[in-house]
N, C-alpha and C. Protein backbone atom coordinates (compact mmCIF):
# COMPACT_ATOMS: atom_id res chain seq x y z
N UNK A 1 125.11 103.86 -212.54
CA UNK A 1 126.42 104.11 -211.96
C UNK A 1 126.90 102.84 -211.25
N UNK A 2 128.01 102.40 -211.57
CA UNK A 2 128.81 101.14 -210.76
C UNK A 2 129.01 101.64 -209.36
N UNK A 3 128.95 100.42 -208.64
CA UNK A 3 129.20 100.70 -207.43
C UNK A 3 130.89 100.33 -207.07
N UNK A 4 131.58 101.00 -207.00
CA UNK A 4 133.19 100.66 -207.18
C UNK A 4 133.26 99.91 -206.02
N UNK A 5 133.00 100.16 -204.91
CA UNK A 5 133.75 99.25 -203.62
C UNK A 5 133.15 97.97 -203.65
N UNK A 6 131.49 97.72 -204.14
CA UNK A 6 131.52 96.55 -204.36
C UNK A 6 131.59 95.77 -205.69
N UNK A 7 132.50 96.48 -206.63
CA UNK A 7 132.80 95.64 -207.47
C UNK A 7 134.34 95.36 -206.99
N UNK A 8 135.06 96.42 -207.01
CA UNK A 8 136.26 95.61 -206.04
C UNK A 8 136.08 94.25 -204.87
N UNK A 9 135.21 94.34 -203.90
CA UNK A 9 134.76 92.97 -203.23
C UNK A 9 134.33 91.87 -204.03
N UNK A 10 133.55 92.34 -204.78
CA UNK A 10 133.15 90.92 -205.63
C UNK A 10 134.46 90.76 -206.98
N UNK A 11 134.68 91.28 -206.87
CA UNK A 11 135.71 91.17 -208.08
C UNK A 11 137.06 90.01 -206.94
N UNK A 12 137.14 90.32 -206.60
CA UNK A 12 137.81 89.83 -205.38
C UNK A 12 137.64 88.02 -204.81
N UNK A 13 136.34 88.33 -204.28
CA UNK A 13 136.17 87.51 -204.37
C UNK A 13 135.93 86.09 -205.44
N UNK A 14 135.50 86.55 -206.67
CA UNK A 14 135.07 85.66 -207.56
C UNK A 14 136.61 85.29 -208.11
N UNK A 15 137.55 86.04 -208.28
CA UNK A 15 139.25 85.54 -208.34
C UNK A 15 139.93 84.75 -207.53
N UNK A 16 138.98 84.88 -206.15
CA UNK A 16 139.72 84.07 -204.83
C UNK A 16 140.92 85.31 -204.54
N UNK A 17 141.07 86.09 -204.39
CA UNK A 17 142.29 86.83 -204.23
C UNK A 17 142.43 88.03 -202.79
N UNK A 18 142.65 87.31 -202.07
CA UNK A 18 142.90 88.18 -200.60
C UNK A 18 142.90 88.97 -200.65
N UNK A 19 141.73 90.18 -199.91
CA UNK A 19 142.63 91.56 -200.00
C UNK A 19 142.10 92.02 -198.47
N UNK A 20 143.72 92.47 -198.25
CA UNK A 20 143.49 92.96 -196.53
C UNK A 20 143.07 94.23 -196.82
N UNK A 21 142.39 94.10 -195.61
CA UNK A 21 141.03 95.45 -195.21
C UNK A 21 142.15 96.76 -194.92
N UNK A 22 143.59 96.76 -195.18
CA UNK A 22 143.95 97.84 -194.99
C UNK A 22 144.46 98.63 -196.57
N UNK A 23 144.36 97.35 -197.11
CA UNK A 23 144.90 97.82 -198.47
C UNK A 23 143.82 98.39 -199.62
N UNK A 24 142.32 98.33 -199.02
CA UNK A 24 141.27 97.96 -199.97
C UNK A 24 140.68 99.54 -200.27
N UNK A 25 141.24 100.21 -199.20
CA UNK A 25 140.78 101.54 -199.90
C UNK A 25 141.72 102.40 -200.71
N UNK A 26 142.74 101.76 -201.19
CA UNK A 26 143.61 102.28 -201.89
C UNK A 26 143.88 101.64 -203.41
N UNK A 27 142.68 100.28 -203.35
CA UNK A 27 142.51 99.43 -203.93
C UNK A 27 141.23 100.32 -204.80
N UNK A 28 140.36 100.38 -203.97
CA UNK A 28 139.10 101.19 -204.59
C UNK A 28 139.51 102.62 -205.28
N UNK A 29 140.45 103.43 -204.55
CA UNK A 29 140.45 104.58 -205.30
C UNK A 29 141.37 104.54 -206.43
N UNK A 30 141.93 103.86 -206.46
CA UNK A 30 142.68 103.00 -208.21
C UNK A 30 141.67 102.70 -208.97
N UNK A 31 140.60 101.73 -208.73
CA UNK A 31 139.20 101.85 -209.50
C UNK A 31 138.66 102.61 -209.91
N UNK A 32 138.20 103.84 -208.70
CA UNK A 32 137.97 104.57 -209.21
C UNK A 32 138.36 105.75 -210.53
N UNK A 33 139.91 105.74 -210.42
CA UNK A 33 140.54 106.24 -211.52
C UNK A 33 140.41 106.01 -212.54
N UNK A 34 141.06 104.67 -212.82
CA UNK A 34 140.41 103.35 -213.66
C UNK A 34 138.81 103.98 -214.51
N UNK A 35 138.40 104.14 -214.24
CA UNK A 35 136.94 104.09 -214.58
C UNK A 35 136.41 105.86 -214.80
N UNK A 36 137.15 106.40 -214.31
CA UNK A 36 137.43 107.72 -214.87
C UNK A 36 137.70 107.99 -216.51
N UNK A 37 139.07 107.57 -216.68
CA UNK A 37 140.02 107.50 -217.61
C UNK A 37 138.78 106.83 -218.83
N UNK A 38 138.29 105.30 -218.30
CA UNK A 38 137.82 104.67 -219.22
C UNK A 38 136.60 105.39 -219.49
N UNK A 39 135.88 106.23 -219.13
CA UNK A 39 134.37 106.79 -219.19
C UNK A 39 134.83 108.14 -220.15
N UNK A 40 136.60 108.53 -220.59
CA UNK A 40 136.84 109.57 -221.28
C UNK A 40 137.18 108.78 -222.89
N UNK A 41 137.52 107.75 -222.75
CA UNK A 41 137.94 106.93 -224.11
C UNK A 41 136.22 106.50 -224.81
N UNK A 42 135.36 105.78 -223.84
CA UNK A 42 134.20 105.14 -223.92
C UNK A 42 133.47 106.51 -224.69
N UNK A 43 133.51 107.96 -223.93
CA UNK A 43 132.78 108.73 -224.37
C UNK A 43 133.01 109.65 -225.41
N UNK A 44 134.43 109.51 -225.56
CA UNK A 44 135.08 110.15 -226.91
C UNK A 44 134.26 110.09 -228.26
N UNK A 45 133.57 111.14 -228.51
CA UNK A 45 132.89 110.91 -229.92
C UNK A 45 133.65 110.67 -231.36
N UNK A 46 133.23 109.89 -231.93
CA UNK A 46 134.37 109.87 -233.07
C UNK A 46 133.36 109.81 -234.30
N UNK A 47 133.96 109.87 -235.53
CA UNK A 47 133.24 110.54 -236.59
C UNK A 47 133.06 108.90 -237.36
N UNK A 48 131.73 109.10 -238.28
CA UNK A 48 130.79 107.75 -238.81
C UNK A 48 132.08 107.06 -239.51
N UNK A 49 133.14 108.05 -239.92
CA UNK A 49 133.66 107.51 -241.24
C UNK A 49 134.91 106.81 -240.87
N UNK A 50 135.73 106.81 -239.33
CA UNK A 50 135.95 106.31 -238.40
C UNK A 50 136.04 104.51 -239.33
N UNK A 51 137.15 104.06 -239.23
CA UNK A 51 136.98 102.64 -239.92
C UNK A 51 137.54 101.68 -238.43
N UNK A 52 137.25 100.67 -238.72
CA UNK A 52 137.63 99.30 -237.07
C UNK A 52 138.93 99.43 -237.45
N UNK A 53 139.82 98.95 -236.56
CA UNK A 53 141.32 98.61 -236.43
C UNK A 53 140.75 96.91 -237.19
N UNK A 54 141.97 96.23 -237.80
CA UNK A 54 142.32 95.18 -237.73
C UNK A 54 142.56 94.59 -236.64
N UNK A 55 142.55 93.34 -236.25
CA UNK A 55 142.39 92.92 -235.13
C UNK A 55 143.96 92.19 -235.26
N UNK A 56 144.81 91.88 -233.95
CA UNK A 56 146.08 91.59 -233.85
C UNK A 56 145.96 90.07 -234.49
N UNK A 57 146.87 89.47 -234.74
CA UNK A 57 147.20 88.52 -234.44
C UNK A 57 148.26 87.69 -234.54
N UNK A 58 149.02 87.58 -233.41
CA UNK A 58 150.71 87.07 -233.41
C UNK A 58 150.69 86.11 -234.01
């Protein structure tokens, strides 16, 4: 299990990107969502026959 508040801090930090201590728990529970959402796409079973997308390219 990720630890959300300190990947928000280190995430943070390793960007250099300020974040005031009043904004950071509103910061974390966006993560947390975040990572909700993505743990329903990630875990979506999909069938063998399932082919890759083409990959973009402008």
């Amino acid at each position: 299990m990720v630890n959300i508040e300190e990947y928000v801090d280190r995430t943070a930090e390793l960007i250099n990107l300020p974040l005031d201590p009043e904004h950071r728990p509103g910061v974390v529970v966006n993560f947390e969502r975040i990572a909700a959402i993505a743990r329903l796409v990630v875990e979506f079973p999909l069938p063998p026959e399932v082919e890759v997308a083409p990959v973009f390219e402008p």
